[in-house]
PDB file of N, CA and C in Angstrom:
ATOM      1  N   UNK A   1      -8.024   5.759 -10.070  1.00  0.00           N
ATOM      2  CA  UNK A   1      -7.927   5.659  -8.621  1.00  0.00           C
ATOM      3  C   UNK A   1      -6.459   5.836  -8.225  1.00  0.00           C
ATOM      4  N   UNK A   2      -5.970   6.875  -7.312  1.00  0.00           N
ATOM      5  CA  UNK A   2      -4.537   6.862  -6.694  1.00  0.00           C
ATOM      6  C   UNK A   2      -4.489   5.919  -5.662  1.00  0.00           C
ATOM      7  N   UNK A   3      -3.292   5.702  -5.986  1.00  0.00           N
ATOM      8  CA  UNK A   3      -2.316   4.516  -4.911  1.00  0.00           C
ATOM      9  C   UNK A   3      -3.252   4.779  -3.386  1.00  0.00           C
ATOM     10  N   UNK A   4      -3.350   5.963  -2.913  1.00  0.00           N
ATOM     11  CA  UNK A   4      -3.463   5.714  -1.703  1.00  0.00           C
ATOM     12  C   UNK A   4      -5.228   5.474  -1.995  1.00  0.00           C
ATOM     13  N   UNK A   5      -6.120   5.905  -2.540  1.00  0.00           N
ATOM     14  CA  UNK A   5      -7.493   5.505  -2.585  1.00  0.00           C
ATOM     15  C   UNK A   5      -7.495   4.092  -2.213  1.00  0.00           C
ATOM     16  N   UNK A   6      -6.245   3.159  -3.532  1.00  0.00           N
ATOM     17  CA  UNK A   6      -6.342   1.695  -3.653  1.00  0.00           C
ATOM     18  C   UNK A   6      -6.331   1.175  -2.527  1.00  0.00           C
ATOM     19  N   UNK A   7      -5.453   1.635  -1.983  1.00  0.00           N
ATOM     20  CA  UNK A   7      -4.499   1.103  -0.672  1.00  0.00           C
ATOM     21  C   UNK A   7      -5.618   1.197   0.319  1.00  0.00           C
ATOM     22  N   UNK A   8      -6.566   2.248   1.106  1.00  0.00           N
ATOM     23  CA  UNK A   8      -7.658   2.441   1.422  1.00  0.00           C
ATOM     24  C   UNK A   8      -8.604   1.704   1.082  1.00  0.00           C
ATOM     25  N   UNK A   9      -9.370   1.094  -0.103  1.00  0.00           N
ATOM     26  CA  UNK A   9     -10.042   0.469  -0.633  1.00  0.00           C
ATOM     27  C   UNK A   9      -9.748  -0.872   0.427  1.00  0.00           C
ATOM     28  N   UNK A  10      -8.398  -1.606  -0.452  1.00  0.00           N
ATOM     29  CA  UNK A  10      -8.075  -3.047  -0.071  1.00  0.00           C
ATOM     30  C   UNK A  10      -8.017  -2.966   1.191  1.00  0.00           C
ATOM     31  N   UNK A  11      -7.449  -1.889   1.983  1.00  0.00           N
ATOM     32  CA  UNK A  11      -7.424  -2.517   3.146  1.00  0.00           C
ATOM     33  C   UNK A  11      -8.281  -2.944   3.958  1.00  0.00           C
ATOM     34  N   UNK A  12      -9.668  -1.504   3.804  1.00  0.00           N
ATOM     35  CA  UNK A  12     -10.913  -2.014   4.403  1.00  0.00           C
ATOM     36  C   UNK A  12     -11.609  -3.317   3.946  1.00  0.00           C
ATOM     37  N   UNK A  13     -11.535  -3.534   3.027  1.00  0.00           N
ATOM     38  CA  UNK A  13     -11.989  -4.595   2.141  1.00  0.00           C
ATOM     39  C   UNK A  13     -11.875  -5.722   2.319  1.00  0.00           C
ATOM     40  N   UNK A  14     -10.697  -6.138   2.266  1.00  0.00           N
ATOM     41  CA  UNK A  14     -10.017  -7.138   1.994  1.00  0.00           C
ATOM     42  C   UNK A  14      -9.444  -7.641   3.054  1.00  0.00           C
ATOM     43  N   UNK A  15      -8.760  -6.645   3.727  1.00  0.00           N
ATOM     44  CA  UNK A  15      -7.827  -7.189   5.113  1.00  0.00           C
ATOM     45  C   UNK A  15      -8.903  -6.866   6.653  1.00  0.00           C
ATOM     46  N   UNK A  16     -10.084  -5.869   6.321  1.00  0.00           N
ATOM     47  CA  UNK A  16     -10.955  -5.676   7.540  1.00  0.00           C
ATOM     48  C   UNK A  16     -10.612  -5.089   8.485  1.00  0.00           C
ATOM     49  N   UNK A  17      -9.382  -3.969   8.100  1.00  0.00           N
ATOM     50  CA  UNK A  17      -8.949  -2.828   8.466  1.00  0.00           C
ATOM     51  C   UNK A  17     -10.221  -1.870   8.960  1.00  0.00           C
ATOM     52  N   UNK A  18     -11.079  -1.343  10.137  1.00  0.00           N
ATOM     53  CA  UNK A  18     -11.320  -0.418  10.632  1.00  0.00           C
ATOM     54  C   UNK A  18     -10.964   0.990   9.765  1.00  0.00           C
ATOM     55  N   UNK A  19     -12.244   1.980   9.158  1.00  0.00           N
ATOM     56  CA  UNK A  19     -11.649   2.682   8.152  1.00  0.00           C
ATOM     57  C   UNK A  19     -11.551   3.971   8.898  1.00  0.00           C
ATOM     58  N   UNK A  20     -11.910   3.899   9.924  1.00  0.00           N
ATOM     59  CA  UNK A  20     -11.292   5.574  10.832  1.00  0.00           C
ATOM     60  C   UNK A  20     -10.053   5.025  11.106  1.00  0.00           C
ATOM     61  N   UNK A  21      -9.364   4.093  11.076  1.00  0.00           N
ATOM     62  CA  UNK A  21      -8.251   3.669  11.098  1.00  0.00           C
ATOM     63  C   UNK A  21      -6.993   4.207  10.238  1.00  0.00           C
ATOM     64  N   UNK A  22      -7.547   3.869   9.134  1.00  0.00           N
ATOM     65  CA  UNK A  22      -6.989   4.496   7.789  1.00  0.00           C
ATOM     66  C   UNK A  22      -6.752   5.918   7.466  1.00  0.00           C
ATOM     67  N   UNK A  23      -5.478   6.120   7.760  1.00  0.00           N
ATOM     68  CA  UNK A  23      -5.227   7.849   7.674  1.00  0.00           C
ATOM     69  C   UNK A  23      -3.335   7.541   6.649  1.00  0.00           C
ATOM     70  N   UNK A  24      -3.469   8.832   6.015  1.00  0.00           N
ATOM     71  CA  UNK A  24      -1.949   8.440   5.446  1.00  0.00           C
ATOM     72  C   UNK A  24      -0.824   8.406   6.432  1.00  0.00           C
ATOM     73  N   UNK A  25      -0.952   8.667   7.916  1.00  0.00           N
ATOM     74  CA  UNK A  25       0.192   8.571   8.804  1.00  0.00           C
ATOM     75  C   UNK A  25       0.334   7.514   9.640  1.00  0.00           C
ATOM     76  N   UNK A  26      -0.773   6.636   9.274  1.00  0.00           N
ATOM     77  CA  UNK A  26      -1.136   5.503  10.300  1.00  0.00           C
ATOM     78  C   UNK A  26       0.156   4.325   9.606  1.00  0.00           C
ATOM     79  N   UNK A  27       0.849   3.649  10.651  1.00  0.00           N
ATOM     80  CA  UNK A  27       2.103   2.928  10.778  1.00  0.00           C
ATOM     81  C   UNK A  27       0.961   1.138  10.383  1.00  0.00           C
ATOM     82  N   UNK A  28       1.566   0.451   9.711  1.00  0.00           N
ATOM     83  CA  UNK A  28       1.165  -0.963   9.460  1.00  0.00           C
ATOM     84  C   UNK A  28       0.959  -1.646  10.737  1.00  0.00           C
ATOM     85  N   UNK A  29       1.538  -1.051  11.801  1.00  0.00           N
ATOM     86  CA  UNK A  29       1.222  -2.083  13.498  1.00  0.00           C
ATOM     87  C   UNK A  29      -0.210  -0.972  13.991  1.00  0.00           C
ATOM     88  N   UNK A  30      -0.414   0.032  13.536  1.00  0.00           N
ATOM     89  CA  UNK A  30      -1.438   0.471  13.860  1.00  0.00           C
ATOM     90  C   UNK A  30      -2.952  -0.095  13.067  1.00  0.00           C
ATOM     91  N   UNK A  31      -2.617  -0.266  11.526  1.00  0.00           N
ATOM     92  CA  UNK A  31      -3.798  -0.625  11.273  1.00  0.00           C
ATOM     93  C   UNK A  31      -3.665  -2.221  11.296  1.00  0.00           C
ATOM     94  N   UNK A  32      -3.097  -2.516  12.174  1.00  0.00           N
ATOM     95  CA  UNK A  32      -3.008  -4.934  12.364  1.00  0.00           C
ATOM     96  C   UNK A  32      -2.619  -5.101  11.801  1.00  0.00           C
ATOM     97  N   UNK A  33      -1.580  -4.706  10.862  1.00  0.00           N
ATOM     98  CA  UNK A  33      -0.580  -5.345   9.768  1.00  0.00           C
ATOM     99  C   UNK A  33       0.093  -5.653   9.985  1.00  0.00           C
ATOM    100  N   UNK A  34       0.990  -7.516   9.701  1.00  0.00           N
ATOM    101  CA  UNK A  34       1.824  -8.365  10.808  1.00  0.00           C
ATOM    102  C   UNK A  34       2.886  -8.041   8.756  1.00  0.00           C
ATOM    103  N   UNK A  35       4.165  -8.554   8.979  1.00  0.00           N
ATOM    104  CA  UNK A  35       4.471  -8.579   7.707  1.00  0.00           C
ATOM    105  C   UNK A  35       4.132  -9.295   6.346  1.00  0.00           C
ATOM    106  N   UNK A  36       3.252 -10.511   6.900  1.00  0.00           N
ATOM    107  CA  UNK A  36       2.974 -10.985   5.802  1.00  0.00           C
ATOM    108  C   UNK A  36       1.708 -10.713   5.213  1.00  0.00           C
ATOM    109  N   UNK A  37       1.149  -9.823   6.118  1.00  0.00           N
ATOM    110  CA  UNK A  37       0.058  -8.926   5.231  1.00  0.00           C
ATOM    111  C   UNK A  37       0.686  -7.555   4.659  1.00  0.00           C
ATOM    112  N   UNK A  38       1.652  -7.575   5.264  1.00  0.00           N
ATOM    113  CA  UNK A  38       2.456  -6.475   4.326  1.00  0.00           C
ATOM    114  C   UNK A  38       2.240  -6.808   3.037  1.00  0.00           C
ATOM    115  N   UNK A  39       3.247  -7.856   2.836  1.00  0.00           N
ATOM    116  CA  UNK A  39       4.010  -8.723   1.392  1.00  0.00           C
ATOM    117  C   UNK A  39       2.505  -8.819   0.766  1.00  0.00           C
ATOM    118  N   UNK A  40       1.918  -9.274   0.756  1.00  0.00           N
ATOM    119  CA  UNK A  40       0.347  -9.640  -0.257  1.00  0.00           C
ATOM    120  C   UNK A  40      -0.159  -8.269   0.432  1.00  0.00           C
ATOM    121  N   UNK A  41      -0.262  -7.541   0.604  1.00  0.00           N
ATOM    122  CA  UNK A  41      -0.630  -6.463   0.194  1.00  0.00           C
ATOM    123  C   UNK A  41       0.290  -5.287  -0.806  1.00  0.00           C
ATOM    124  N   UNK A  42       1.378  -5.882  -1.158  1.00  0.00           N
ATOM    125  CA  UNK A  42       2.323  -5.118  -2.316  1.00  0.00           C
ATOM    126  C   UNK A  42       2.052  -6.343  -3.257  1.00  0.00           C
ATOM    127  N   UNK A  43       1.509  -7.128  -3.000  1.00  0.00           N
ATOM    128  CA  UNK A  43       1.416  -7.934  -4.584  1.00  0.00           C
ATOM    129  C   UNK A  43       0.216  -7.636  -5.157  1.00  0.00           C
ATOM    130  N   UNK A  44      -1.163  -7.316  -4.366  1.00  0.00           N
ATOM    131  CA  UNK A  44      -2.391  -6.257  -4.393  1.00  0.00           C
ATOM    132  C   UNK A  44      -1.687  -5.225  -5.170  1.00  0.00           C
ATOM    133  N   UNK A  45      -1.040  -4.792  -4.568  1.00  0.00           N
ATOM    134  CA  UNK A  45      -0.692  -3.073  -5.445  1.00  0.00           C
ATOM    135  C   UNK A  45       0.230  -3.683  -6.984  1.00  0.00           C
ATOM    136  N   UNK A  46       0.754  -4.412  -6.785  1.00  0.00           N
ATOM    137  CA  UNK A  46       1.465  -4.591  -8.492  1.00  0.00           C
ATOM    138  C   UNK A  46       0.839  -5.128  -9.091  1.00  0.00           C
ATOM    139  N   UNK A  47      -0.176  -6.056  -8.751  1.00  0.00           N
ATOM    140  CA  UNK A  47      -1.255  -6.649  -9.647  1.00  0.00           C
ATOM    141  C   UNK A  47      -1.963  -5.513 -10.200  1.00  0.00           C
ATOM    142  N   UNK A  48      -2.788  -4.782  -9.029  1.00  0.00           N
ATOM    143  CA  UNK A  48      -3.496  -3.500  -9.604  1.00  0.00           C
ATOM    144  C   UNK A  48      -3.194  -2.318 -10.515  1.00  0.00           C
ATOM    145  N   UNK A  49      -1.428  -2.047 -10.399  1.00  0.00           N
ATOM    146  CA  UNK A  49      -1.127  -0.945 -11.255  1.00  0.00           C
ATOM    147  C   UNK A  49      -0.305  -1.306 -12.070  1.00  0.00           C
ATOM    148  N   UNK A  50      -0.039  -2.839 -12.397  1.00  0.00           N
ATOM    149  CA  UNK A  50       0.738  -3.275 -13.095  1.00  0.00           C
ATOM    150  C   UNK A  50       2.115  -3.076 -13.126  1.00  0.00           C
ATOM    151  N   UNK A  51       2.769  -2.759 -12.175  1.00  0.00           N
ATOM    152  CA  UNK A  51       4.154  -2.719 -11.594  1.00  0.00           C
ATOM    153  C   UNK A  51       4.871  -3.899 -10.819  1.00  0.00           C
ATOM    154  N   UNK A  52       6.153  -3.613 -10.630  1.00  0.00           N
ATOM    155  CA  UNK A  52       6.857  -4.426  -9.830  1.00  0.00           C
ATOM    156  C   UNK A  52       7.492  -3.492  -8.977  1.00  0.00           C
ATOM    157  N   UNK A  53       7.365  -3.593  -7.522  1.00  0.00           N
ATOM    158  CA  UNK A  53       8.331  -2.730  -6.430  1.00  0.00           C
ATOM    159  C   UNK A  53       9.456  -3.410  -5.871  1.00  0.00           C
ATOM    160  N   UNK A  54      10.871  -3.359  -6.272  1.00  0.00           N
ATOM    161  CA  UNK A  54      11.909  -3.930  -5.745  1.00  0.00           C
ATOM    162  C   UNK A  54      11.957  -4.151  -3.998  1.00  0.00           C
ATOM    163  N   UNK A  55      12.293  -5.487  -3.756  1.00  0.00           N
ATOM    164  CA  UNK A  55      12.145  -5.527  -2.299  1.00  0.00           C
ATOM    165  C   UNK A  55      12.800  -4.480  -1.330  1.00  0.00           C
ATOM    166  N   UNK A  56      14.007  -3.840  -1.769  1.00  0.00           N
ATOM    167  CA  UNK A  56      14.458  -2.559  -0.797  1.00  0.00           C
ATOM    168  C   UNK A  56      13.284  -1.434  -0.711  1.00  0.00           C
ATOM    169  N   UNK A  57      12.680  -1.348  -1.731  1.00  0.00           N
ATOM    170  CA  UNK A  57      11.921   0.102  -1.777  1.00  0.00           C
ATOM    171  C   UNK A  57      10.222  -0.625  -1.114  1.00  0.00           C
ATOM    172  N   UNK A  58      10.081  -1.792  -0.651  1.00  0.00           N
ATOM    173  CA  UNK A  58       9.017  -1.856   0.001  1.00  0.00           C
ATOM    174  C   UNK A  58       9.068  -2.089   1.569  1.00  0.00           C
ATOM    175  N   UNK A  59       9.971  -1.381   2.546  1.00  0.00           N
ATOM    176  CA  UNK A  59       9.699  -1.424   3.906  1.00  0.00           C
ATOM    177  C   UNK A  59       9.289   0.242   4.065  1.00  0.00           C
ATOM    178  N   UNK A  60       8.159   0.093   3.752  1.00  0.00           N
ATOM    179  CA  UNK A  60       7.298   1.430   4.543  1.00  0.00           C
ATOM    180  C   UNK A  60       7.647   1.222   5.917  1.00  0.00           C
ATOM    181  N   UNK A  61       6.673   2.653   6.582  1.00  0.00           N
ATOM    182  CA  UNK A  61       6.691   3.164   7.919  1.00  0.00           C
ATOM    183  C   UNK A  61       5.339   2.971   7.721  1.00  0.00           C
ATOM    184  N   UNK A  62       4.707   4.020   6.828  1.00  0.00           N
ATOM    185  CA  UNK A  62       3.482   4.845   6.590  1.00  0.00           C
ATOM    186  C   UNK A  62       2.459   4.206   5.707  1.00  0.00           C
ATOM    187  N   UNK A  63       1.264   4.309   5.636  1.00  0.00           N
ATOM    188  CA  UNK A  63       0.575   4.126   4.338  1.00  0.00           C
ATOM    189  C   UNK A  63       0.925   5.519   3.285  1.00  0.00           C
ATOM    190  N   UNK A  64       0.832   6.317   3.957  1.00  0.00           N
ATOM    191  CA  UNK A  64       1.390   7.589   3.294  1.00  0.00           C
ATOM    192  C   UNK A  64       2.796   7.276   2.484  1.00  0.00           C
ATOM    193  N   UNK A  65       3.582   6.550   3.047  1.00  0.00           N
ATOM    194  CA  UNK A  65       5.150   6.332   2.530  1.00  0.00           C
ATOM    195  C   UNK A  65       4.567   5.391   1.430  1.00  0.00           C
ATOM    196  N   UNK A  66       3.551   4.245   1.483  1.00  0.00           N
ATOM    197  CA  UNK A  66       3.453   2.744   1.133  1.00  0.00           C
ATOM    198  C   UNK A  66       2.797   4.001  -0.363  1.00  0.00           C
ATOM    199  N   UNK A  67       2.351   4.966  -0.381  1.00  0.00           N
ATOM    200  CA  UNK A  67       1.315   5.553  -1.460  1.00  0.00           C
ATOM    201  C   UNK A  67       2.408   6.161  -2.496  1.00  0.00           C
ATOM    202  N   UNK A  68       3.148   6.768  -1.890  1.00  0.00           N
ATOM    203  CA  UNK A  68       4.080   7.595  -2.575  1.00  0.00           C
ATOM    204  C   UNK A  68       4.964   6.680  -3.122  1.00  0.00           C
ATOM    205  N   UNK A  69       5.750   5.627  -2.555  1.00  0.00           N
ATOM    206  CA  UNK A  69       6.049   4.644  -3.342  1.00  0.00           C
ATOM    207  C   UNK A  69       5.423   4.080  -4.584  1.00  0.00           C
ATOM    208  N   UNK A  70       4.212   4.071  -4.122  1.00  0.00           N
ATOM    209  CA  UNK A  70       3.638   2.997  -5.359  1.00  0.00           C
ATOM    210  C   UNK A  70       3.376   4.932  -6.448  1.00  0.00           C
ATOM    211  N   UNK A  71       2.919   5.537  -6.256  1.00  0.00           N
ATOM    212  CA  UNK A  71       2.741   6.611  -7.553  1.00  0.00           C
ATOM    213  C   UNK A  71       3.939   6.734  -8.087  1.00  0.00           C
ATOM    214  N   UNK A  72       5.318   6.797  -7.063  1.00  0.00           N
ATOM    215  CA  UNK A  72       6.386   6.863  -7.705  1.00  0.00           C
ATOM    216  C   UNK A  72       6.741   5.547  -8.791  1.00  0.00           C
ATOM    217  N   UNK A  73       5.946   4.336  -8.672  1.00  0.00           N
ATOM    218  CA  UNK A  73       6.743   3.826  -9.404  1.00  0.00           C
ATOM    219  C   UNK A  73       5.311   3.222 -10.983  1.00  0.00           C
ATOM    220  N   UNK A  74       4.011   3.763 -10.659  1.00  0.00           N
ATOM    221  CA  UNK A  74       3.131   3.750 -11.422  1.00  0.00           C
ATOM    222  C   UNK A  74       3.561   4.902 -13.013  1.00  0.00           C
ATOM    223  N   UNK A  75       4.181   5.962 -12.056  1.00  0.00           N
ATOM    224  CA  UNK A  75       4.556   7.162 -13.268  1.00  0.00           C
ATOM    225  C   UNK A  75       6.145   7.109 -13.919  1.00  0.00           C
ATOM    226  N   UNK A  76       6.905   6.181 -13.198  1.00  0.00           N
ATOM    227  CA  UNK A  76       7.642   5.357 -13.929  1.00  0.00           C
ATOM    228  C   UNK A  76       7.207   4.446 -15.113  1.00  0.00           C
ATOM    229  N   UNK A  77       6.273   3.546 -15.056  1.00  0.00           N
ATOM    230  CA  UNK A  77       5.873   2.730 -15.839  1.00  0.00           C
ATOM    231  C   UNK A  77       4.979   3.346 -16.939  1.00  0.00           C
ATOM    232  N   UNK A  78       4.395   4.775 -16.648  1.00  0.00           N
ATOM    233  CA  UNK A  78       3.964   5.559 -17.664  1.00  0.00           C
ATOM    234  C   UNK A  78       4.834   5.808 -19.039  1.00  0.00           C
ATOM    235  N   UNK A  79       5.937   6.122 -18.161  1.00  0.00           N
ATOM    236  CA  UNK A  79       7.239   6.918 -19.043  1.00  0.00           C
ATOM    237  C   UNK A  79       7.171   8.011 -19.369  1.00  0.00           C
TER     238      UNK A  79
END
């Protein structure tokens, strides 16, 4: 599953995100995301791909940005 599937998944899921909502350009105040559903939703993603994302590299815009982050740092941990 890619980052952004996951990210899609949990959000409908879990947070009750509206899934016509869910597009890779949609901004975190668009789909009801206050910051602290930000934060536990990047601990969702490092639990799931077994990573850690340094706190500078997690203030997205985008889910699109929030996706590419996390593949960027999943294919890091590949090596």
């Amino acid at each position: 599953m890619s980052a952004y599937e996951f990210l899609a998944k949990i959000l409908s899921e879990k947070y009750d995100v509206d899934p016509g909502l869910i597009r890779k350009d949609a901004t975190w105040e668009a789909l009801g995301l206050d910051s602290f559903t930000t934060v536990e939703l990047i601990f969702d993603v490092e639990d799931e791909f077994d990573i850690e994302i340094p706190e500078e590299r997690a203030t997205f815009q985008t889910l699109g940005d929030a996706a590419a982050v996390v593949d960027e740092y999943v294919q890091a941990a590949k090596g």
